[in-house]
PDB file of N, CA and C in Angstrom:
ATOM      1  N   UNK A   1      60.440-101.257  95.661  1.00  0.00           N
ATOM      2  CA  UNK A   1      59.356-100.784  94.824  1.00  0.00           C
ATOM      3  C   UNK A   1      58.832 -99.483  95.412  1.00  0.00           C
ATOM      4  N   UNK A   2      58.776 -98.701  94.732  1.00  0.00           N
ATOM      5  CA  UNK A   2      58.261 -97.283  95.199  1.00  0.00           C
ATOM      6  C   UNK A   2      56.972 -96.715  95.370  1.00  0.00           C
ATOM      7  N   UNK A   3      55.816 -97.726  95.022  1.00  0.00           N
ATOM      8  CA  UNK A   3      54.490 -98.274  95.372  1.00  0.00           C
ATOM      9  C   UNK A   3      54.047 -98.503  96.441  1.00  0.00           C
ATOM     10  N   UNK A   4      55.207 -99.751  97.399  1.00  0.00           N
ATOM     11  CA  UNK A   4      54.598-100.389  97.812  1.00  0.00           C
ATOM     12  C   UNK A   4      54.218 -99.938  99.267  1.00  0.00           C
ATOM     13  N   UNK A   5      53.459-100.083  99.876  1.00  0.00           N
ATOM     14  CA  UNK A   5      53.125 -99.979 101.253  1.00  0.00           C
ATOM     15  C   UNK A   5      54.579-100.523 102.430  1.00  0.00           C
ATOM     16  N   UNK A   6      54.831-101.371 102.243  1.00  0.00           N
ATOM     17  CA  UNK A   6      55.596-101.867 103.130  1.00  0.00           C
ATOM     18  C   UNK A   6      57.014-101.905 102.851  1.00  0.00           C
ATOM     19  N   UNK A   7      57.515-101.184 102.042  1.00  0.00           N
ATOM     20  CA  UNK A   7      58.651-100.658 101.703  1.00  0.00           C
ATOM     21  C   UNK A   7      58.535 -99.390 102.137  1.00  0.00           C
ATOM     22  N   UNK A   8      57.453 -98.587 102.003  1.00  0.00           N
ATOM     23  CA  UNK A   8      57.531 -97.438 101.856  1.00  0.00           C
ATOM     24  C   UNK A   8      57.216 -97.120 103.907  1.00  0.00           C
ATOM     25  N   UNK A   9      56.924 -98.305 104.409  1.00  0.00           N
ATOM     26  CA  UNK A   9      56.748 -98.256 106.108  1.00  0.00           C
ATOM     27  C   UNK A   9      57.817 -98.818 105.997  1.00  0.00           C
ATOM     28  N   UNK A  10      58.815 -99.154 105.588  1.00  0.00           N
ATOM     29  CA  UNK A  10      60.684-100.245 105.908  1.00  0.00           C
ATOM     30  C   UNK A  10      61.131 -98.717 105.861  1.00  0.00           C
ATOM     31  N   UNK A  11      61.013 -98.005 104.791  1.00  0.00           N
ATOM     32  CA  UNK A  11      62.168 -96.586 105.052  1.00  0.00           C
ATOM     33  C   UNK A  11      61.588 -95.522 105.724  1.00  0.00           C
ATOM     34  N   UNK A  12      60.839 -95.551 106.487  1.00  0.00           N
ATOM     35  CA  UNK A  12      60.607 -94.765 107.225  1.00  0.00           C
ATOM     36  C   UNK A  12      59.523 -94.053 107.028  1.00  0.00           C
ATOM     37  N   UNK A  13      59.056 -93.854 105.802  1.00  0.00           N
ATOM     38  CA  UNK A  13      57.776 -92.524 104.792  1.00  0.00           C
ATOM     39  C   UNK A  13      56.434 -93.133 105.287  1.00  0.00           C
ATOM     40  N   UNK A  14      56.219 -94.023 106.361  1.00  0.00           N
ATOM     41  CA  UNK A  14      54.756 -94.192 107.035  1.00  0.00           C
ATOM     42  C   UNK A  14      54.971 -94.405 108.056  1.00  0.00           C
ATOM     43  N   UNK A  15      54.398 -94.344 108.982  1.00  0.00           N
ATOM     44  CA  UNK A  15      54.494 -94.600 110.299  1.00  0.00           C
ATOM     45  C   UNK A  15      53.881 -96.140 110.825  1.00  0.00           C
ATOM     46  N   UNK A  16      54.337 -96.598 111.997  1.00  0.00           N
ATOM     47  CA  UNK A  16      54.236 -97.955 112.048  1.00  0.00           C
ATOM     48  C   UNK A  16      54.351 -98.303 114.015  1.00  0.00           C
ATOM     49  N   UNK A  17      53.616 -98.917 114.331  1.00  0.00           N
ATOM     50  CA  UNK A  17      53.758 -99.758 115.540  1.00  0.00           C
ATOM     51  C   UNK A  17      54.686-101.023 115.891  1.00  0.00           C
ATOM     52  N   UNK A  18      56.084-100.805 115.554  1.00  0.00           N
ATOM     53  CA  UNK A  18      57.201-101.528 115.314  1.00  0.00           C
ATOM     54  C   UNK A  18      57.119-102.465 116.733  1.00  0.00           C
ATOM     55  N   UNK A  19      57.164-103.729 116.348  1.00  0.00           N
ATOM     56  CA  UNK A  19      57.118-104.883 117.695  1.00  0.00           C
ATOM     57  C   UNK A  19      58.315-105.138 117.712  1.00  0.00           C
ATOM     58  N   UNK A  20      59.511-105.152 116.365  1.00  0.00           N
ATOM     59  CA  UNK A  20      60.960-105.768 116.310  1.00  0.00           C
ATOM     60  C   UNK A  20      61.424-105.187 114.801  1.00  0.00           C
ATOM     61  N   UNK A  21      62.510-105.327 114.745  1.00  0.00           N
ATOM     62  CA  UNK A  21      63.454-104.763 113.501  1.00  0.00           C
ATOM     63  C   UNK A  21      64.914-105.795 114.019  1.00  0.00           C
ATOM     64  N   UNK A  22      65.602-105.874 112.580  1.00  0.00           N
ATOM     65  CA  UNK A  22      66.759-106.168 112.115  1.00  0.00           C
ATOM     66  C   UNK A  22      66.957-105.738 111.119  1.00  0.00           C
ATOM     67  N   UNK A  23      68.149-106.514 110.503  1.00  0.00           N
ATOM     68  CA  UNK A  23      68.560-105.924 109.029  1.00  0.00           C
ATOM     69  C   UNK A  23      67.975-106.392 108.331  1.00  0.00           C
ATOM     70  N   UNK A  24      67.115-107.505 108.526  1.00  0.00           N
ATOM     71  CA  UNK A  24      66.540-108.272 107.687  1.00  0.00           C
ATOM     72  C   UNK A  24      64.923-108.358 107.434  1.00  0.00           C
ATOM     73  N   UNK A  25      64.761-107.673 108.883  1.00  0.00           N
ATOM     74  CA  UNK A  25      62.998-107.612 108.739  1.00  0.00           C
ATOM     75  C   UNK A  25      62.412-106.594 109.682  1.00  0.00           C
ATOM     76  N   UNK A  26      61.041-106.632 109.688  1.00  0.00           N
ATOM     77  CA  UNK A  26      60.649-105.520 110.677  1.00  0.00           C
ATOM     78  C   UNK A  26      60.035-106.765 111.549  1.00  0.00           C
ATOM     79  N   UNK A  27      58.488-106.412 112.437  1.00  0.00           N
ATOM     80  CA  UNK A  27      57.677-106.850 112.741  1.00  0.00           C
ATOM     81  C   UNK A  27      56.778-105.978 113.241  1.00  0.00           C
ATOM     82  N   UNK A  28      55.721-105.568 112.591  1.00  0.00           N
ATOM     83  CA  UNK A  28      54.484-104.024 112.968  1.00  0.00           C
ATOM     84  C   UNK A  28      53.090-104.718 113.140  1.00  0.00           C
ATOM     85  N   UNK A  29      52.922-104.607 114.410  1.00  0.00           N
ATOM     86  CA  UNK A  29      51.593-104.367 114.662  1.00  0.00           C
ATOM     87  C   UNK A  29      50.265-104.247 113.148  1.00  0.00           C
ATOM     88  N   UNK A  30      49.386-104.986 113.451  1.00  0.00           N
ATOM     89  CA  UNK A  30      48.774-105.113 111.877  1.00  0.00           C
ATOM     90  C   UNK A  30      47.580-103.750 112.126  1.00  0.00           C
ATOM     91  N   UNK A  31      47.082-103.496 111.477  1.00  0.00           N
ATOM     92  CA  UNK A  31      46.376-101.808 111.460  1.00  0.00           C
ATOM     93  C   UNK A  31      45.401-102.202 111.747  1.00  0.00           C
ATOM     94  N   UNK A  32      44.718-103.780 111.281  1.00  0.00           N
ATOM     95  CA  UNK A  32      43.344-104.409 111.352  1.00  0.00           C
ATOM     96  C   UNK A  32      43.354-105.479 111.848  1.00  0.00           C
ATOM     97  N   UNK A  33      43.703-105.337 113.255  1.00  0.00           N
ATOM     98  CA  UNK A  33      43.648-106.478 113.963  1.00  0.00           C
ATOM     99  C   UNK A  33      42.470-107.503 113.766  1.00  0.00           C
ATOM    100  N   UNK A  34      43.135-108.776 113.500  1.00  0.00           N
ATOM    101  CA  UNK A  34      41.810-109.908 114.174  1.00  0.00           C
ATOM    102  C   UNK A  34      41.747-110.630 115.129  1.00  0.00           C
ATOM    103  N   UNK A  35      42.819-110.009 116.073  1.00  0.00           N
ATOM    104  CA  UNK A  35      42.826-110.573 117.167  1.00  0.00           C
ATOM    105  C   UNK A  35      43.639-110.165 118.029  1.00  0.00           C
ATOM    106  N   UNK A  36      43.584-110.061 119.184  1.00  0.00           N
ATOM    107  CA  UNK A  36      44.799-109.721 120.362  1.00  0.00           C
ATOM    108  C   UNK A  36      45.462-109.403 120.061  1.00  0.00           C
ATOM    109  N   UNK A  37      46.560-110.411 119.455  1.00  0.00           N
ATOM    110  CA  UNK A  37      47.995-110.605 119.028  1.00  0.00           C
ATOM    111  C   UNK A  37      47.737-110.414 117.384  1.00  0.00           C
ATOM    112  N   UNK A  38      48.430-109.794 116.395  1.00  0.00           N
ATOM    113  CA  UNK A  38      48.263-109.790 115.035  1.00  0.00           C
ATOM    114  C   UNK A  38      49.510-108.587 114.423  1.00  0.00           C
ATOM    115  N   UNK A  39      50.388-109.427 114.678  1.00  0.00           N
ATOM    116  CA  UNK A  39      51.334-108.359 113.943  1.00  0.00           C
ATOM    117  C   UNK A  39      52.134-109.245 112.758  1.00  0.00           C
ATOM    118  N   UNK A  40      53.009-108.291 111.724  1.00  0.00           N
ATOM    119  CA  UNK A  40      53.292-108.933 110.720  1.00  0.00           C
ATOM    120  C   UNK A  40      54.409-108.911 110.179  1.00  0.00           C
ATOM    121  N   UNK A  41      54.958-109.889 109.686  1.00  0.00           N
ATOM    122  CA  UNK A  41      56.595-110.083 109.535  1.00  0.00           C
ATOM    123  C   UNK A  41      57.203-109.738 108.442  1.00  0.00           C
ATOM    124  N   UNK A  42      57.628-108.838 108.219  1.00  0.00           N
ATOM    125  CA  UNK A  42      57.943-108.082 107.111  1.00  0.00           C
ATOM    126  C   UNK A  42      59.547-108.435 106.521  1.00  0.00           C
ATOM    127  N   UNK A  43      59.706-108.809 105.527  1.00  0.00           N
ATOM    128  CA  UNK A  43      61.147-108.674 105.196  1.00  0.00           C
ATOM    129  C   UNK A  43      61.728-106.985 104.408  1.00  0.00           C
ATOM    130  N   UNK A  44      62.979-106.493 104.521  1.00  0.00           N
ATOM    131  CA  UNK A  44      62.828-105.320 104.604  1.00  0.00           C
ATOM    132  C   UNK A  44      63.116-105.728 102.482  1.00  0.00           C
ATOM    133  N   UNK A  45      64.225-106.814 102.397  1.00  0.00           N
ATOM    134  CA  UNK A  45      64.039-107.084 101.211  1.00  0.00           C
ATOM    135  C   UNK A  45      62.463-107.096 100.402  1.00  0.00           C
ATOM    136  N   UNK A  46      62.433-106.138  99.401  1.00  0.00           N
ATOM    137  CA  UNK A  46      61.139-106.479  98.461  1.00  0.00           C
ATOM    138  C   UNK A  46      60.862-107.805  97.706  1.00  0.00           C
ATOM    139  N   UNK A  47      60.542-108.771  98.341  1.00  0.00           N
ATOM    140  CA  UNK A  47      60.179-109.785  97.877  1.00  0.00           C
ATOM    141  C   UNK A  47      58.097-110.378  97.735  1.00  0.00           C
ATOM    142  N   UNK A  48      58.180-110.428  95.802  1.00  0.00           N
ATOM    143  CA  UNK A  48      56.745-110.647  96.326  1.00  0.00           C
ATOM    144  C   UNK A  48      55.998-111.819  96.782  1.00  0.00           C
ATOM    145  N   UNK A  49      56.414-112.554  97.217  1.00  0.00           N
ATOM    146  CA  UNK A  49      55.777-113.627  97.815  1.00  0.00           C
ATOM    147  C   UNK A  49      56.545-114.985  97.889  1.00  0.00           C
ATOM    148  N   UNK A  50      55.907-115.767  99.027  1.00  0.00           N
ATOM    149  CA  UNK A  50      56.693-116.806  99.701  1.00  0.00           C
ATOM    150  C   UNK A  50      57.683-117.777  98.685  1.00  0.00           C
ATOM    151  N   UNK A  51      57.078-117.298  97.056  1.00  0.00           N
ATOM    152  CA  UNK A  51      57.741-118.898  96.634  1.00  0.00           C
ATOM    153  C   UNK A  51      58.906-117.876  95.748  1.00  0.00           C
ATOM    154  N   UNK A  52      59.395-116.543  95.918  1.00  0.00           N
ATOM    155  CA  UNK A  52      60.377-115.731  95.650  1.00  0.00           C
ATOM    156  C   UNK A  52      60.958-115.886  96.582  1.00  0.00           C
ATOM    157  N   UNK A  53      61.238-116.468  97.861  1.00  0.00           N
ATOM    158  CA  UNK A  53      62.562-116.082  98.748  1.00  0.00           C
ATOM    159  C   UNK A  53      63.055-117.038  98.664  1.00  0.00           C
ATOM    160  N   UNK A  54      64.504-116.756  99.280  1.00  0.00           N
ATOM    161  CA  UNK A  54      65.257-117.769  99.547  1.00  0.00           C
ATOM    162  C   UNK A  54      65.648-118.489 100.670  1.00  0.00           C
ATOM    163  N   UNK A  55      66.155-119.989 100.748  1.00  0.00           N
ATOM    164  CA  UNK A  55      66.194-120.481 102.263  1.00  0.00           C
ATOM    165  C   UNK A  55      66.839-119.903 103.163  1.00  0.00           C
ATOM    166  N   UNK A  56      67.971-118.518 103.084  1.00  0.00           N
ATOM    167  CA  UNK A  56      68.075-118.049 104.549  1.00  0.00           C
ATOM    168  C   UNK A  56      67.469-116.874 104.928  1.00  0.00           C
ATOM    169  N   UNK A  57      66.373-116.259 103.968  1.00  0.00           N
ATOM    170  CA  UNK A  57      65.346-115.689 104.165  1.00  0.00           C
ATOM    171  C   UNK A  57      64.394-116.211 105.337  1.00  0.00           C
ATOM    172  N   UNK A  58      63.497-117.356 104.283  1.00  0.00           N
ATOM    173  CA  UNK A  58      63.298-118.127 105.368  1.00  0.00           C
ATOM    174  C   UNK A  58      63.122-118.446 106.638  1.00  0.00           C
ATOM    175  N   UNK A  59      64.493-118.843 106.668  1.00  0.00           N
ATOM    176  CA  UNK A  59      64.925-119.256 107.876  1.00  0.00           C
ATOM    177  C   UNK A  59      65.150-118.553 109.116  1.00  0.00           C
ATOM    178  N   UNK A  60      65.697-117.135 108.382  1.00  0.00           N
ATOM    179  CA  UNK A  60      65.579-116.332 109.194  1.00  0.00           C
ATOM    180  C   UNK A  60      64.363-115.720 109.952  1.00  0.00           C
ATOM    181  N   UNK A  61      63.423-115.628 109.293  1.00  0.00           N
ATOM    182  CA  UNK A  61      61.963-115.302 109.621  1.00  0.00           C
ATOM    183  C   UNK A  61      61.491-116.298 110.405  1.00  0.00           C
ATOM    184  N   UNK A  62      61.689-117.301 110.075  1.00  0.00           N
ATOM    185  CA  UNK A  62      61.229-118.659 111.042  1.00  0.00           C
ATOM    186  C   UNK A  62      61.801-118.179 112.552  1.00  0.00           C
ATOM    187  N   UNK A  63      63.223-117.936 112.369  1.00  0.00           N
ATOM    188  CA  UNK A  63      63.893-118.162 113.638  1.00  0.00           C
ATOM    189  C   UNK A  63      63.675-117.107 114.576  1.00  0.00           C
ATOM    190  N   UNK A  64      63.139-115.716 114.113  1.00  0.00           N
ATOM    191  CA  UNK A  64      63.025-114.723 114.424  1.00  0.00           C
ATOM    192  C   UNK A  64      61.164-114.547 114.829  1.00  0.00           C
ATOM    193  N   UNK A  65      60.353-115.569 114.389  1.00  0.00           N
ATOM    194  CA  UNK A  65      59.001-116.325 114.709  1.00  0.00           C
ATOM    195  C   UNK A  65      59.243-116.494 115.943  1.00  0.00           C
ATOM    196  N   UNK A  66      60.366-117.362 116.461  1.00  0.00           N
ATOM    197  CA  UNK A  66      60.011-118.159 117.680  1.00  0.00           C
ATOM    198  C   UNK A  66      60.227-117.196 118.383  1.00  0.00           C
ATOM    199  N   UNK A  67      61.176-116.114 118.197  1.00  0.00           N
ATOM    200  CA  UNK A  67      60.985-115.293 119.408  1.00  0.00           C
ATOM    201  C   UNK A  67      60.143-114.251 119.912  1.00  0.00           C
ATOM    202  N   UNK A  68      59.805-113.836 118.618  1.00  0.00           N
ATOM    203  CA  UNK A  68      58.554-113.199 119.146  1.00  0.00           C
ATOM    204  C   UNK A  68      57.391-113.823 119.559  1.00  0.00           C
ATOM    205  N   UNK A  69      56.909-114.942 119.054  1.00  0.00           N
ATOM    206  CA  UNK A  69      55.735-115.741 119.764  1.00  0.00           C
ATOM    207  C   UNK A  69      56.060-115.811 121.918  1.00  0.00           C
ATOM    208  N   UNK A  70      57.037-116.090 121.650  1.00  0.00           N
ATOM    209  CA  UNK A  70      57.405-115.559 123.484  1.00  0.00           C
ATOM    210  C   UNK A  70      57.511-114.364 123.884  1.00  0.00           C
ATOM    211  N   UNK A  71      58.004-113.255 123.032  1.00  0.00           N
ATOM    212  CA  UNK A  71      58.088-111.886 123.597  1.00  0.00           C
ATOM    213  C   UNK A  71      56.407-111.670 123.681  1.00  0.00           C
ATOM    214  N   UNK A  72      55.729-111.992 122.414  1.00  0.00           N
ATOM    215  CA  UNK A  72      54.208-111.295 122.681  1.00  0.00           C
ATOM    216  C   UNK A  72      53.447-112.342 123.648  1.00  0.00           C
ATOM    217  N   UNK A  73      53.800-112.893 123.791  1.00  0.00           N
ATOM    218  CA  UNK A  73      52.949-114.076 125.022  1.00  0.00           C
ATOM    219  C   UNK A  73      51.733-115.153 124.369  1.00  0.00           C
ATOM    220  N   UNK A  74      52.090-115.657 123.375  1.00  0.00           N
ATOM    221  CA  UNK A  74      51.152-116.601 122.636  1.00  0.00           C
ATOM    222  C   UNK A  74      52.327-117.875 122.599  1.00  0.00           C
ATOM    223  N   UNK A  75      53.283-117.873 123.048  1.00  0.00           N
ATOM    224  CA  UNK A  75      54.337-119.206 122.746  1.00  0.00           C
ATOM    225  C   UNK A  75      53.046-120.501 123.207  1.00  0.00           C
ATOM    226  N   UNK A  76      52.414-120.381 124.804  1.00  0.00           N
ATOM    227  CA  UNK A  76      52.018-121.451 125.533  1.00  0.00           C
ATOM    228  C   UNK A  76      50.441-121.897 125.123  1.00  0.00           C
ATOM    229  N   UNK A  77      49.945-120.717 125.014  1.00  0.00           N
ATOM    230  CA  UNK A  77      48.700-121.206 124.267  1.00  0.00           C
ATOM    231  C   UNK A  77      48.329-121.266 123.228  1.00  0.00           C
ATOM    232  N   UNK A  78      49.476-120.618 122.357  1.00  0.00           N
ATOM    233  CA  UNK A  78      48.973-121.241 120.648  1.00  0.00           C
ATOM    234  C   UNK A  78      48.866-120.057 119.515  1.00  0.00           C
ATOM    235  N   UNK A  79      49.091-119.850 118.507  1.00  0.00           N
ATOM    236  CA  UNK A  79      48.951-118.905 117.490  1.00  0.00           C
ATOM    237  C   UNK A  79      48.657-119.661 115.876  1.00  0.00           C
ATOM    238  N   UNK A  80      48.774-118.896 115.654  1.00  0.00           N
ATOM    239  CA  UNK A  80      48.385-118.813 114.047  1.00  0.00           C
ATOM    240  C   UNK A  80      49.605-118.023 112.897  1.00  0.00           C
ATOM    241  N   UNK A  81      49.745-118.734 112.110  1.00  0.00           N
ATOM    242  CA  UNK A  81      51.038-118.003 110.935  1.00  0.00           C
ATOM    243  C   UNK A  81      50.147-117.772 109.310  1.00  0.00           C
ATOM    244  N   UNK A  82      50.186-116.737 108.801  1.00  0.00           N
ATOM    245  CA  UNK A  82      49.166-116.915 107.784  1.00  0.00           C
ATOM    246  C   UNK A  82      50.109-116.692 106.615  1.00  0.00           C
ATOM    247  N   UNK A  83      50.179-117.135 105.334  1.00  0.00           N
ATOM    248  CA  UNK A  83      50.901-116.540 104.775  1.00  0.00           C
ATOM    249  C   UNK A  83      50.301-116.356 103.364  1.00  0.00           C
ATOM    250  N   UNK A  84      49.276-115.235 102.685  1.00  0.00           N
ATOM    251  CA  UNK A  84      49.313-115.373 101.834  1.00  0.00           C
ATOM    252  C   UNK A  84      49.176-115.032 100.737  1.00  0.00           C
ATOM    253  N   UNK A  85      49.340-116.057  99.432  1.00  0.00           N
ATOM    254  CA  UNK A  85      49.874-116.106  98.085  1.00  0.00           C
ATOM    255  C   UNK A  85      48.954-115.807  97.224  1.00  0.00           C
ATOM    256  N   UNK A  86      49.119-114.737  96.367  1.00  0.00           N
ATOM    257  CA  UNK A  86      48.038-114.531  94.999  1.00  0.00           C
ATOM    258  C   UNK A  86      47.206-114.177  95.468  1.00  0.00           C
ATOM    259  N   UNK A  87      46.273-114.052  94.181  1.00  0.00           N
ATOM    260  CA  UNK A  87      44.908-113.252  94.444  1.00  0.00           C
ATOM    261  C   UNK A  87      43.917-114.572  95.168  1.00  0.00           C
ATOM    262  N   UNK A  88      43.868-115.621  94.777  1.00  0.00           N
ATOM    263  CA  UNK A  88      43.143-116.689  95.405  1.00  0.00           C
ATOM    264  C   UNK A  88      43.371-116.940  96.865  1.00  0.00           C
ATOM    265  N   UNK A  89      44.684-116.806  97.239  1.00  0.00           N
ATOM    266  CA  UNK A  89      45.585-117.191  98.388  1.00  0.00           C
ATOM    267  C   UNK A  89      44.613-115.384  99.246  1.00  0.00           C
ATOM    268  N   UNK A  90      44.527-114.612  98.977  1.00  0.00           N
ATOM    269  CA  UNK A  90      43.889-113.197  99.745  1.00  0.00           C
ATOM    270  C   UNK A  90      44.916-112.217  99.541  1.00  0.00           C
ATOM    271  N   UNK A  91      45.922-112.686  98.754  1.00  0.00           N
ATOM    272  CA  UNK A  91      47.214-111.065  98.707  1.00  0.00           C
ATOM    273  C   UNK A  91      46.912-110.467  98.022  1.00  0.00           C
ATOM    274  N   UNK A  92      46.598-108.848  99.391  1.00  0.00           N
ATOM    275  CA  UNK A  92      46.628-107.771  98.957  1.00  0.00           C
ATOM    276  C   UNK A  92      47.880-107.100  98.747  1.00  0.00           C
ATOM    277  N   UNK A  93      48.689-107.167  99.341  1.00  0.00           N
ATOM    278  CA  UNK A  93      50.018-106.575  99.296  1.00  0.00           C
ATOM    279  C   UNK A  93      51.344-107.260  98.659  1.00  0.00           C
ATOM    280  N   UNK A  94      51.898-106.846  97.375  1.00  0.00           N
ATOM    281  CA  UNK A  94      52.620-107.990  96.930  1.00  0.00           C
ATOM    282  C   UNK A  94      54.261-107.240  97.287  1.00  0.00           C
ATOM    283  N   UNK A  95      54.005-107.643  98.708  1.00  0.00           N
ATOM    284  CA  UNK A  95      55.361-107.806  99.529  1.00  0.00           C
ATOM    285  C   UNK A  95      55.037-108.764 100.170  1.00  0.00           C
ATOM    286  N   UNK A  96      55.864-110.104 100.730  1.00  0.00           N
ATOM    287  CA  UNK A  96      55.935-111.131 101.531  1.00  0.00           C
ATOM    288  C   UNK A  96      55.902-110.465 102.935  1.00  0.00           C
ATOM    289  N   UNK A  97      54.636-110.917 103.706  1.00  0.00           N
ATOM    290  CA  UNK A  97      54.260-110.572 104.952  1.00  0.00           C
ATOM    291  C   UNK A  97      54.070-111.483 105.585  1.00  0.00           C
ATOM    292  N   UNK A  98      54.176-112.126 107.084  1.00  0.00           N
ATOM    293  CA  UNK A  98      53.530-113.349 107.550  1.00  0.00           C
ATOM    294  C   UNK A  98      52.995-112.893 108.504  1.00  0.00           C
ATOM    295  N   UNK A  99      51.340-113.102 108.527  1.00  0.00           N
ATOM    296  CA  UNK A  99      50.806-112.588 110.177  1.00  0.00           C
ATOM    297  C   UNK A  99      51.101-113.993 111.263  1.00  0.00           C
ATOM    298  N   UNK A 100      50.838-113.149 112.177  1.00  0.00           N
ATOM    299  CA  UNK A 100      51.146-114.300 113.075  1.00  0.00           C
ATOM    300  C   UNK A 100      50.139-113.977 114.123  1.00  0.00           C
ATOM    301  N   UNK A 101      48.901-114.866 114.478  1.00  0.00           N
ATOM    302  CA  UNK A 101      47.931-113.963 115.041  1.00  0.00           C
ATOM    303  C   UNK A 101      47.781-114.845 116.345  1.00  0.00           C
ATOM    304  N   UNK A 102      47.059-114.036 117.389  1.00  0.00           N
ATOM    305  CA  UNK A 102      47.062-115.300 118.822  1.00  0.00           C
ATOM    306  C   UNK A 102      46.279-114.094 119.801  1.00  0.00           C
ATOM    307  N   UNK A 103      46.490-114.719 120.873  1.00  0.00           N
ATOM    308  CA  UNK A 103      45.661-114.006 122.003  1.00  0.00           C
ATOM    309  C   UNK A 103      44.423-114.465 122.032  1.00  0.00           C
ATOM    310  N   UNK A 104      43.640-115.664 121.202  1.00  0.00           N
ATOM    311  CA  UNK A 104      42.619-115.608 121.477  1.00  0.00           C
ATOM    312  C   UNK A 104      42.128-117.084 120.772  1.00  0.00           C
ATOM    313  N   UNK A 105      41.218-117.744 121.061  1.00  0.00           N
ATOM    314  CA  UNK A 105      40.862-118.989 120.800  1.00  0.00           C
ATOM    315  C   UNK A 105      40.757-118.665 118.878  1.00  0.00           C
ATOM    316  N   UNK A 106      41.187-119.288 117.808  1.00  0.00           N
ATOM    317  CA  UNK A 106      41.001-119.326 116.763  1.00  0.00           C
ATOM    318  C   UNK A 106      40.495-120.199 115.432  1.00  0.00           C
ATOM    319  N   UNK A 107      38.991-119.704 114.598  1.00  0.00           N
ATOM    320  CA  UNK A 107      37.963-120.675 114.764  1.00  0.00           C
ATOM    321  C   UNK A 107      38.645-121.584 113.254  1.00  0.00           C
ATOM    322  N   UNK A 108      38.298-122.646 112.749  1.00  0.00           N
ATOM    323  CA  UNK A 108      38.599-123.085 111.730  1.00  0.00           C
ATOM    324  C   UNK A 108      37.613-124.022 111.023  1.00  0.00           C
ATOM    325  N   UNK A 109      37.160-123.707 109.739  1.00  0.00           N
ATOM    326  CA  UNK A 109      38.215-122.762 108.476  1.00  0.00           C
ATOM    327  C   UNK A 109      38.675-121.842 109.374  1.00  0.00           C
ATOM    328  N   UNK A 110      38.938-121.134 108.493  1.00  0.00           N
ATOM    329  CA  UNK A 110      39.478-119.635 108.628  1.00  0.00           C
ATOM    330  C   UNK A 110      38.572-118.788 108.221  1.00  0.00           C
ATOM    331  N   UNK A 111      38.119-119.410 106.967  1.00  0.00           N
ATOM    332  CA  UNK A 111      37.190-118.257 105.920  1.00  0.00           C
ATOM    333  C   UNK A 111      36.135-118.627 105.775  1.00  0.00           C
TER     334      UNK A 111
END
């Protein structure tokens, strides 16, 4: 989509605090942190939201989760995965993003 924010940071036309890349996804530092740790999992595919992908999408993002939760140092004490859907769900950006937030005690609700 030629709109979108996070396509338009996948090809290069914004600049970005890249934590990880593949062929399949990024992972950038979030602009508005809420915490320590808060970066976000980008698929480079334009997909708008979680219930558009497919299971080795997915899966892949999952699997590619666990390792960064150890590269950024939240594996042992704990994080947060947010993911979300629609205007009710809080999506602003209709590209599939997952934050993954940590570094810091996190209160619940959320909202």
């Amino acid at each position: 989509m030629s709109d979108c924010i996070f396509c338009k940071i996948i090809k290069g036309e914004i600049p970005c605090d890249k934590v990880y890349e593949d062929d399949k996804m990024i992972a950038i530092k979030d602009v508005a942190p809420v915490a320590p740790v808060h970066v976000l999992l980008i698929p480079k595919k334009h997909v708008p939201n979680i219930l558009a992908t497919e299971a080795d999408l997915r899966l892949h993002l999952s699997s590619k989760m666990k390792e960064l939760v150890k590269k950024l140092g939240v594996e042992e004490k704990g994080f947060r995965l947010v993911i979300n859907t629609g205007v009710d769900g809080g999506q602003t950006v209709e590209h599939l993003h997952i934050h993954l937030i940590g570094g810091k005690i996190l209160g619940w609700p959320p909202c």
